[in-house]
C-alpha atoms as a PDB file:
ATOM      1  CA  UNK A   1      69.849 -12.765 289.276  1.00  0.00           C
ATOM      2  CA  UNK A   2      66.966 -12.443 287.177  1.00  0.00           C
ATOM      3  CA  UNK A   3      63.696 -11.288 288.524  1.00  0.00           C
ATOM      4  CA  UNK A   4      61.391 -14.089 289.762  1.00  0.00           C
ATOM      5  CA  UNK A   5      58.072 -14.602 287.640  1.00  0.00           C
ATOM      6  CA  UNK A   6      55.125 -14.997 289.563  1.00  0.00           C
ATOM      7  CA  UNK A   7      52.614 -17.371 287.622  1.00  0.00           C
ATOM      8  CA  UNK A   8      48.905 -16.018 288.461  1.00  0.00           C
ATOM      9  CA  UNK A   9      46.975 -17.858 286.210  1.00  0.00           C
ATOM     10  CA  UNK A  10      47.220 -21.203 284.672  1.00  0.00           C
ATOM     11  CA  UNK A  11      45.602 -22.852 281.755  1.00  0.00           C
ATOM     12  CA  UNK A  12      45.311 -26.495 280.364  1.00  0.00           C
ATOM     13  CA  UNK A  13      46.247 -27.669 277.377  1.00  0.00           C
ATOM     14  CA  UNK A  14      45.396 -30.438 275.206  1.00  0.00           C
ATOM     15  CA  UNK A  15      47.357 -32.079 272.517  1.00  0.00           C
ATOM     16  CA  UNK A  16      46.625 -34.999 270.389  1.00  0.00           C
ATOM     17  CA  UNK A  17      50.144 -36.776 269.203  1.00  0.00           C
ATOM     18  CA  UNK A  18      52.688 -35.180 267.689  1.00  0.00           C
ATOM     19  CA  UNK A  19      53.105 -34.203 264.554  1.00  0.00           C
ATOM     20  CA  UNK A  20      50.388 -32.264 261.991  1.00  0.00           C
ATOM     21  CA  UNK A  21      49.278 -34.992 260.173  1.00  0.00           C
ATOM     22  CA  UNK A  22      48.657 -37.598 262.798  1.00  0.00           C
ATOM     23  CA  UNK A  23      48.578 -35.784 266.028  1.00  0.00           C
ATOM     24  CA  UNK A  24      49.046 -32.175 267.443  1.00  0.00           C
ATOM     25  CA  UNK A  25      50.763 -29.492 264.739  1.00  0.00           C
ATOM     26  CA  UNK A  26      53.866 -28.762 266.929  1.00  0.00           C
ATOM     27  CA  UNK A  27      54.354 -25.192 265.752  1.00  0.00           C
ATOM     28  CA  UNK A  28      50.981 -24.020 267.267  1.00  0.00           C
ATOM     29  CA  UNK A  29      51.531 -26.418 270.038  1.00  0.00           C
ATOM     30  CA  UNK A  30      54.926 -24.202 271.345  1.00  0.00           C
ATOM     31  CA  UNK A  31      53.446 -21.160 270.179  1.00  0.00           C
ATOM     32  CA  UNK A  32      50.503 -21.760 272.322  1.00  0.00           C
ATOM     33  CA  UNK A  33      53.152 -22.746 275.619  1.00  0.00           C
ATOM     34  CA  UNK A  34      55.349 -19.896 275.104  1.00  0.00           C
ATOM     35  CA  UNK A  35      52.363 -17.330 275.080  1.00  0.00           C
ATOM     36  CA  UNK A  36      51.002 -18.512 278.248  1.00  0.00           C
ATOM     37  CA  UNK A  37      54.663 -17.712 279.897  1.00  0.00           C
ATOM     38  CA  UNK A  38      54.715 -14.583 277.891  1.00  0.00           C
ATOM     39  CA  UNK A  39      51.386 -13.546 279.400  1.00  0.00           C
ATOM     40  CA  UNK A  40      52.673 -14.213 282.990  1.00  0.00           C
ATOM     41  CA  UNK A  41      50.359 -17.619 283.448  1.00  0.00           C
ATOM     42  CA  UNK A  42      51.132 -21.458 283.135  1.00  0.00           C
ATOM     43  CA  UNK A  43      49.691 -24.921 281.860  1.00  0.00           C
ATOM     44  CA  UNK A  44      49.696 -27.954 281.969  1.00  0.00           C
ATOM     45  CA  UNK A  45      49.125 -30.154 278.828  1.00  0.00           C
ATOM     46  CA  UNK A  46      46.882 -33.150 279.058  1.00  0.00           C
ATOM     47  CA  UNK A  47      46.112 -35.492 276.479  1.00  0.00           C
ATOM     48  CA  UNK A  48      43.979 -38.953 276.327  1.00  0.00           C
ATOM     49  CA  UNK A  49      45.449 -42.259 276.979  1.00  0.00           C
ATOM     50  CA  UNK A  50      43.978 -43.607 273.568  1.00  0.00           C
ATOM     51  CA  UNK A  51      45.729 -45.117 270.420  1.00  0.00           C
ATOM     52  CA  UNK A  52      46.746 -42.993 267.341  1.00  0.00           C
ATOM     53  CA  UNK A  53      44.150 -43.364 264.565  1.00  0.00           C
ATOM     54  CA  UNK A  54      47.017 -44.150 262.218  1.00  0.00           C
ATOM     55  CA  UNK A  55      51.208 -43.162 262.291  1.00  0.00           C
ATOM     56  CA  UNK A  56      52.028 -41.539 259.125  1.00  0.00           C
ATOM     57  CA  UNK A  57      55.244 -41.010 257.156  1.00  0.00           C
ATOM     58  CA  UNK A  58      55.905 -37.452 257.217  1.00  0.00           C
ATOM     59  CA  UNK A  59      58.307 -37.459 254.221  1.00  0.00           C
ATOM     60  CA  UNK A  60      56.488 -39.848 251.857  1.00  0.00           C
ATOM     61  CA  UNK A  61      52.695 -39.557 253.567  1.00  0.00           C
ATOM     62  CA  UNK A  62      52.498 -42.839 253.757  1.00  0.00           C
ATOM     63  CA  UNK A  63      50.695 -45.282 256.701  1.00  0.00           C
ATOM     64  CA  UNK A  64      53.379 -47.119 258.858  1.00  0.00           C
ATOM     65  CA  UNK A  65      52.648 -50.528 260.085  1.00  0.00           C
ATOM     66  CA  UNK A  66      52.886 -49.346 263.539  1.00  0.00           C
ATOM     67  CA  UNK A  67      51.282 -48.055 266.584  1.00  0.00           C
ATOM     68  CA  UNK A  68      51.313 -45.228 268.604  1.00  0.00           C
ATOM     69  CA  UNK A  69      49.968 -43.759 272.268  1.00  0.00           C
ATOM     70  CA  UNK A  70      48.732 -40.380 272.401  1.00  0.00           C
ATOM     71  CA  UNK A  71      49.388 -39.528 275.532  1.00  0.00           C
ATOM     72  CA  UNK A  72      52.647 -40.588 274.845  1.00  0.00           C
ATOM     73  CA  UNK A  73      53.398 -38.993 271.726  1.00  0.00           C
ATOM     74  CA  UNK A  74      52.234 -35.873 273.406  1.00  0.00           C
ATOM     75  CA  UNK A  75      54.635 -36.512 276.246  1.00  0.00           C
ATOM     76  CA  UNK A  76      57.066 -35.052 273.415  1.00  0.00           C
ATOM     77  CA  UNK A  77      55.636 -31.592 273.314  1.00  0.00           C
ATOM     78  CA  UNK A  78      55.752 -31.388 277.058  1.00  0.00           C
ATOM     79  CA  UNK A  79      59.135 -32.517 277.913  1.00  0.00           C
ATOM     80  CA  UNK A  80      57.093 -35.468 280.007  1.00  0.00           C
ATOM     81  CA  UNK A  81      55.093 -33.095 281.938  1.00  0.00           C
ATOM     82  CA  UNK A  82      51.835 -34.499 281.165  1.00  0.00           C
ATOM     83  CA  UNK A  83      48.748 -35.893 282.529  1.00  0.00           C
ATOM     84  CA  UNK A  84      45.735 -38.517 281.570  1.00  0.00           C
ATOM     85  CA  UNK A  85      42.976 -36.260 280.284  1.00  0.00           C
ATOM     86  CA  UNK A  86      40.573 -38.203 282.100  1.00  0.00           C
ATOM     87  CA  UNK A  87      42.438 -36.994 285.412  1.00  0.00           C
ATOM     88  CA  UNK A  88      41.218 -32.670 284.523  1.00  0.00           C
ATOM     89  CA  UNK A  89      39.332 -31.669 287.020  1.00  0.00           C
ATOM     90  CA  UNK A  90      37.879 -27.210 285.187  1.00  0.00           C
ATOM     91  CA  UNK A  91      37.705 -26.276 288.787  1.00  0.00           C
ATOM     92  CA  UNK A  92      41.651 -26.375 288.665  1.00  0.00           C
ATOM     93  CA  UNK A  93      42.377 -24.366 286.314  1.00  0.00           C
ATOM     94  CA  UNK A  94      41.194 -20.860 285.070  1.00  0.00           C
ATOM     95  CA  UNK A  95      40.975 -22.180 280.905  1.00  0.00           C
ATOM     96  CA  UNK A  96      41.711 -24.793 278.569  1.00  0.00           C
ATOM     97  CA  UNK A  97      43.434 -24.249 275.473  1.00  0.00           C
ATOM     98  CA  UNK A  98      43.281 -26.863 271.818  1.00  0.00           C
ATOM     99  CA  UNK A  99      45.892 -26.716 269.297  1.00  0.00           C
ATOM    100  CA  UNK A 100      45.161 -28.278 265.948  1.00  0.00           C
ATOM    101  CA  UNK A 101      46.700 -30.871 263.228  1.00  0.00           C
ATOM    102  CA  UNK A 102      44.812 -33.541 262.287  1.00  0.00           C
ATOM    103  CA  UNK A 103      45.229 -35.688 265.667  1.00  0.00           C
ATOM    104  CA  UNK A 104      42.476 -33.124 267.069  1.00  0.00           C
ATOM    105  CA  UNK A 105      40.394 -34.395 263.775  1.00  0.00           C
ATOM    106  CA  UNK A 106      41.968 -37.786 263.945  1.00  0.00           C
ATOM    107  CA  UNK A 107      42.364 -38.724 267.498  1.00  0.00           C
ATOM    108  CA  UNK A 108      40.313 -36.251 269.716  1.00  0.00           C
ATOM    109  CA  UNK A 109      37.615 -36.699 267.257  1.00  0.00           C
ATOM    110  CA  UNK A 110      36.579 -38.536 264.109  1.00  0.00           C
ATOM    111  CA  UNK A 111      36.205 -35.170 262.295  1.00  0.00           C
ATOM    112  CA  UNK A 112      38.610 -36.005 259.712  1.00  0.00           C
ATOM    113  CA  UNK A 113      36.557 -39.000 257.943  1.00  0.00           C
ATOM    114  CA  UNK A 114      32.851 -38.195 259.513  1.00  0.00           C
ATOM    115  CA  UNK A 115      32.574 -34.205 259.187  1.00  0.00           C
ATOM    116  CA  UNK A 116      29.545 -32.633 260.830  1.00  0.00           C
ATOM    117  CA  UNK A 117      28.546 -36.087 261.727  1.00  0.00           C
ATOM    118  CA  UNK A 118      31.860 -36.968 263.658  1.00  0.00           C
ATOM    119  CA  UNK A 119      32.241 -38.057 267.182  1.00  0.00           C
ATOM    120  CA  UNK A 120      34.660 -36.597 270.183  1.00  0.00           C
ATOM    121  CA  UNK A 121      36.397 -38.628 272.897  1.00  0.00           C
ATOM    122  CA  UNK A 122      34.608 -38.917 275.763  1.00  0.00           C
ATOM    123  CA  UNK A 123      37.059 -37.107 277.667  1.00  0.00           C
ATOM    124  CA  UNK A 124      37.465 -34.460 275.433  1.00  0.00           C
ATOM    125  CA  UNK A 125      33.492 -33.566 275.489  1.00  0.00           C
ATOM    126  CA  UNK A 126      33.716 -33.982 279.204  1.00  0.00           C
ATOM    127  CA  UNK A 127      36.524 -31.762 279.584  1.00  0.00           C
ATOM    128  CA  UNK A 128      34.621 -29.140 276.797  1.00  0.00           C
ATOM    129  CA  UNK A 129      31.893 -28.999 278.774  1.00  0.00           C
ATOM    130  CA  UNK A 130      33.103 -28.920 282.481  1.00  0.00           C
ATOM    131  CA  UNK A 131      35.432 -25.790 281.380  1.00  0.00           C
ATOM    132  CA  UNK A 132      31.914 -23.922 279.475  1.00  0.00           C
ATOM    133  CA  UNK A 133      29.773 -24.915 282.395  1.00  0.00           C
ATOM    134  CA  UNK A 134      31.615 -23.487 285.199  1.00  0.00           C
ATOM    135  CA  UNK A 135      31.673 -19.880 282.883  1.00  0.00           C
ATOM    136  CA  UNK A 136      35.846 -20.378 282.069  1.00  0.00           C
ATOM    137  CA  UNK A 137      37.376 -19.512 278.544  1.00  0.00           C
ATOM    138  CA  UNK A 138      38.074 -21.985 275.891  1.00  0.00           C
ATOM    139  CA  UNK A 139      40.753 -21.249 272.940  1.00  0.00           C
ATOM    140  CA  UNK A 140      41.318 -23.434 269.991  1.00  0.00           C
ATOM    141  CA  UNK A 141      43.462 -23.175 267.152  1.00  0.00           C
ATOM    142  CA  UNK A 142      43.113 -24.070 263.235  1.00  0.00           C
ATOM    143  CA  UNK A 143      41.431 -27.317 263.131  1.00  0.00           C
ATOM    144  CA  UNK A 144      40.157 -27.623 266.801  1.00  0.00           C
ATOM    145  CA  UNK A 145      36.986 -25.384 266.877  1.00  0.00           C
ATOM    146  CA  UNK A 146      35.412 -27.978 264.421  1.00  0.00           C
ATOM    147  CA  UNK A 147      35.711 -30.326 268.257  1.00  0.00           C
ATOM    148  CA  UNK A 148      34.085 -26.919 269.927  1.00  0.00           C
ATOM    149  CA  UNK A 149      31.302 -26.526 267.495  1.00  0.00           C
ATOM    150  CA  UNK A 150      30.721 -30.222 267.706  1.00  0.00           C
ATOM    151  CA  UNK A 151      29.998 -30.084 271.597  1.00  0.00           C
ATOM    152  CA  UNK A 152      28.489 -26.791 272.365  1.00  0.00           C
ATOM    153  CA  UNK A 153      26.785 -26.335 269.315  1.00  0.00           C
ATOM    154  CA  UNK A 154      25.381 -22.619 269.143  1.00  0.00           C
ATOM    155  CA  UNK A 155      28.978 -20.887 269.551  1.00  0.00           C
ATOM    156  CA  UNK A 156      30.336 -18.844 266.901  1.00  0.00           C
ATOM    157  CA  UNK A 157      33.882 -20.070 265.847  1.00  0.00           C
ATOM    158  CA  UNK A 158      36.463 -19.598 262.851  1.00  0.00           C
ATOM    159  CA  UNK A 159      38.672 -21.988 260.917  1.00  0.00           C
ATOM    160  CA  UNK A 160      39.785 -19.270 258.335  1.00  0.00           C
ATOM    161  CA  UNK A 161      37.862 -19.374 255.059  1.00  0.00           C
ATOM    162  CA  UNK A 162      37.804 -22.868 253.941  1.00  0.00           C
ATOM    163  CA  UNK A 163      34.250 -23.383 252.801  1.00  0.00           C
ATOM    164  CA  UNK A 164      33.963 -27.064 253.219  1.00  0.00           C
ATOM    165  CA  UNK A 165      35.045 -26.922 256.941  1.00  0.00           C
ATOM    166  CA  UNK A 166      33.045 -23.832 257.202  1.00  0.00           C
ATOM    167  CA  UNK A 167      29.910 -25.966 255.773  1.00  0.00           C
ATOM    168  CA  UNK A 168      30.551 -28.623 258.495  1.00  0.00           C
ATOM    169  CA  UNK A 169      30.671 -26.195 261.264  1.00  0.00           C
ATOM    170  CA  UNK A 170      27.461 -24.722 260.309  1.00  0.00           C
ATOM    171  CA  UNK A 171      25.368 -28.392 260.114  1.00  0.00           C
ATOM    172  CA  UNK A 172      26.826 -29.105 263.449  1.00  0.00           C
ATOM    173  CA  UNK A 173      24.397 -25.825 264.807  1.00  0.00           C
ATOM    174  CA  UNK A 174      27.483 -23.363 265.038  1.00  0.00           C
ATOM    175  CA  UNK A 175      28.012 -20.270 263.371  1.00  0.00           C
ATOM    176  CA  UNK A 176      30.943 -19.311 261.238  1.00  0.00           C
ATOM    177  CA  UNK A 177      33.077 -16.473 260.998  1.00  0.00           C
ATOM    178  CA  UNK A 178      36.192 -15.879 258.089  1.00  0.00           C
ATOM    179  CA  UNK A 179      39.433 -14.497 258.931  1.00  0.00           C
ATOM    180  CA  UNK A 180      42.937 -14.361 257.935  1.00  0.00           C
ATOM    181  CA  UNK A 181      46.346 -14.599 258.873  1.00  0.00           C
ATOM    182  CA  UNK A 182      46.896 -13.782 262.657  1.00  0.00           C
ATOM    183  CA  UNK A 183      43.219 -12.842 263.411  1.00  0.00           C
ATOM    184  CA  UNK A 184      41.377 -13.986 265.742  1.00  0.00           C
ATOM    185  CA  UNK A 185      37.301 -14.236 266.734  1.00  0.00           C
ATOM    186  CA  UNK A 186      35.904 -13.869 270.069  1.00  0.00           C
ATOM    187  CA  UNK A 187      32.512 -15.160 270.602  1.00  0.00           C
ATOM    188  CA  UNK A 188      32.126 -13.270 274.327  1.00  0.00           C
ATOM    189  CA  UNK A 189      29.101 -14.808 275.357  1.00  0.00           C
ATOM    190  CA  UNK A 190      30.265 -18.115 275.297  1.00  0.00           C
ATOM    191  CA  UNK A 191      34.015 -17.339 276.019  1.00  0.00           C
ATOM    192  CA  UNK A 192      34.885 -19.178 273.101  1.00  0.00           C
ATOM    193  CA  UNK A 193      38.440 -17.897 271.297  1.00  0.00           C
ATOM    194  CA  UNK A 194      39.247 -19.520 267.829  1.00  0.00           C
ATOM    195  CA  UNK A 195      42.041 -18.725 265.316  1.00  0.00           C
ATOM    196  CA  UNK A 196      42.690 -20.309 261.976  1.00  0.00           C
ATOM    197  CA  UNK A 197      46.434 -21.212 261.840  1.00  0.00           C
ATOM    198  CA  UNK A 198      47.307 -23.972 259.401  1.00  0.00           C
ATOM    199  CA  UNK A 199      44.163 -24.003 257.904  1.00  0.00           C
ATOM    200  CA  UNK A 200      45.480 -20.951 255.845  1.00  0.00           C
ATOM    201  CA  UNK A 201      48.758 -21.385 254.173  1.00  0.00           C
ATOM    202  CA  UNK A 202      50.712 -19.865 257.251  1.00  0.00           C
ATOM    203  CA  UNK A 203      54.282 -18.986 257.674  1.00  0.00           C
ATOM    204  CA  UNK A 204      55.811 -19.879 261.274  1.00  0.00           C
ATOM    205  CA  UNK A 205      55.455 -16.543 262.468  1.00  0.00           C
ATOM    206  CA  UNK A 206      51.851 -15.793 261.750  1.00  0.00           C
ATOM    207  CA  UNK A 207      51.186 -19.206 263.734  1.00  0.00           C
ATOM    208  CA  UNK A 208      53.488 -17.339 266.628  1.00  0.00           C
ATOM    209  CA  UNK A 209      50.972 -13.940 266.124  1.00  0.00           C
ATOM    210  CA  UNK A 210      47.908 -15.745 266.106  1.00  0.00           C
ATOM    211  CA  UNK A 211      48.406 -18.025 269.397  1.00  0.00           C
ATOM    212  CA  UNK A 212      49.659 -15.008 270.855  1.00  0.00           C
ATOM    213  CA  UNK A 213      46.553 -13.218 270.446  1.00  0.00           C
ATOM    214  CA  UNK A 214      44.258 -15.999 271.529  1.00  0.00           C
ATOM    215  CA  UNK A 215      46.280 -16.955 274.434  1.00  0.00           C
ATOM    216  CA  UNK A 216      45.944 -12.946 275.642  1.00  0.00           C
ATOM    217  CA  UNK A 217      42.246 -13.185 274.882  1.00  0.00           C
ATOM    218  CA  UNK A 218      41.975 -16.492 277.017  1.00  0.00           C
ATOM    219  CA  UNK A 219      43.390 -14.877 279.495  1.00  0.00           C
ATOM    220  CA  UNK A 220      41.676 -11.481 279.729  1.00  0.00           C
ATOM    221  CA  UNK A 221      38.224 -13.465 280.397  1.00  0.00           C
ATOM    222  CA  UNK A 222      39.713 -15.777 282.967  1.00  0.00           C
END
């Protein structure tokens, strides 16, 4: 029999669909999960109970003429194990964790189509703040510390090098730092963890390397 893993820490995460372009990029998604068990801690994912901004066509990019739940769609990514976002209580958990696609810039927020002067779901901002109030780490991945900026403001964050998202991040009273593939940035006195992802032209395992890293960051300030 195998030896018995003993969970000491556990982290939320939230997703935003399912899928890159119209909900949470998947890759960094399972990267992010199997990190957490890698690192000897757990999660749970949460995601809103809101509509999809849009369902898109992943082979031809084009809008379908239907509609999707993002809680649901998120369900995916979880195997079911999921709750309402609105339910996360920060006291319960020792950090929350965002991966990115466009449903963070879509559905979490309006980054996508508003830039600096988007707006977040009211659960996500709650949840944001809760987790930096009560002095507990916050990690987010490629597209999602455009949401973190958004919130908190003066934190120091990266996307990667893109200097139109970099532009936005800076109007929205945050501070920017570049990076490559599988880096990372730490701003420590805000407990803030970012990594760029997808917003560089990433292979699979690079995504793997970089969630890695943030997720053992997270946890060595929990």
């Amino acid at each position: 029999m195998g030896k018995e893993v003993v969970m000491s820490k556990k982290i939320a995460v939230i997703l935003s669909g399912c899928g890159n372009k119209d909900g949470a990029e998947i890759h960094e998604s399972v990267m992010t999960l199997w990190a957490l068990h890698k690192h000897g801690a757990d999660y749970q994912c949460f995601a809103p109970d809101i509509e999809q901004h849009h369902v898109l066509n992943f082979i031809t990019n084009q809008e379908m003429d239907e509609k999707r739940n993002v809680l649901v769609e998120s369900a995916r990514i979880a195997r079911g194990d999921i709750k309402d976002l609105k339910d996360y209580n920060a006291a319960d958990y020792d950090g929350l964790v965002m991966p990115g696609g466009l449903g963070a810039a879509k559905n979490l927020s309006t980054f996508a189509f508003d830039g600096p002067h988007c707006s977040v779901n009211e659960d996500v901002e709650k949840a944001i703040r809760d987790t930096a109030a009560k002095g507990k780490p916050i990690g987010a991945l490629c597209i999602a510390p455009a949401i973190v900026a958004r919130i908190l403001g003066d934190v120091t964050v990266t996307i990667g090098s893109d200097p139109g998202t970099e532009a936005a991040i800076v109007k929205m009273g945050a501070s920017h730092e570049q990076t490559t593939h599988c880096e990372i940035f730490i701003d420590e006195q805000h407990k803030i963890v970012t990594t760029p992802c997808y917003m560089l032209d990433a292979r699979v395992d690079q995504i793997g390397e970089g969630a890695d890293k943030l997720v053992k960051a997270v946890l060595d300030m929990s």
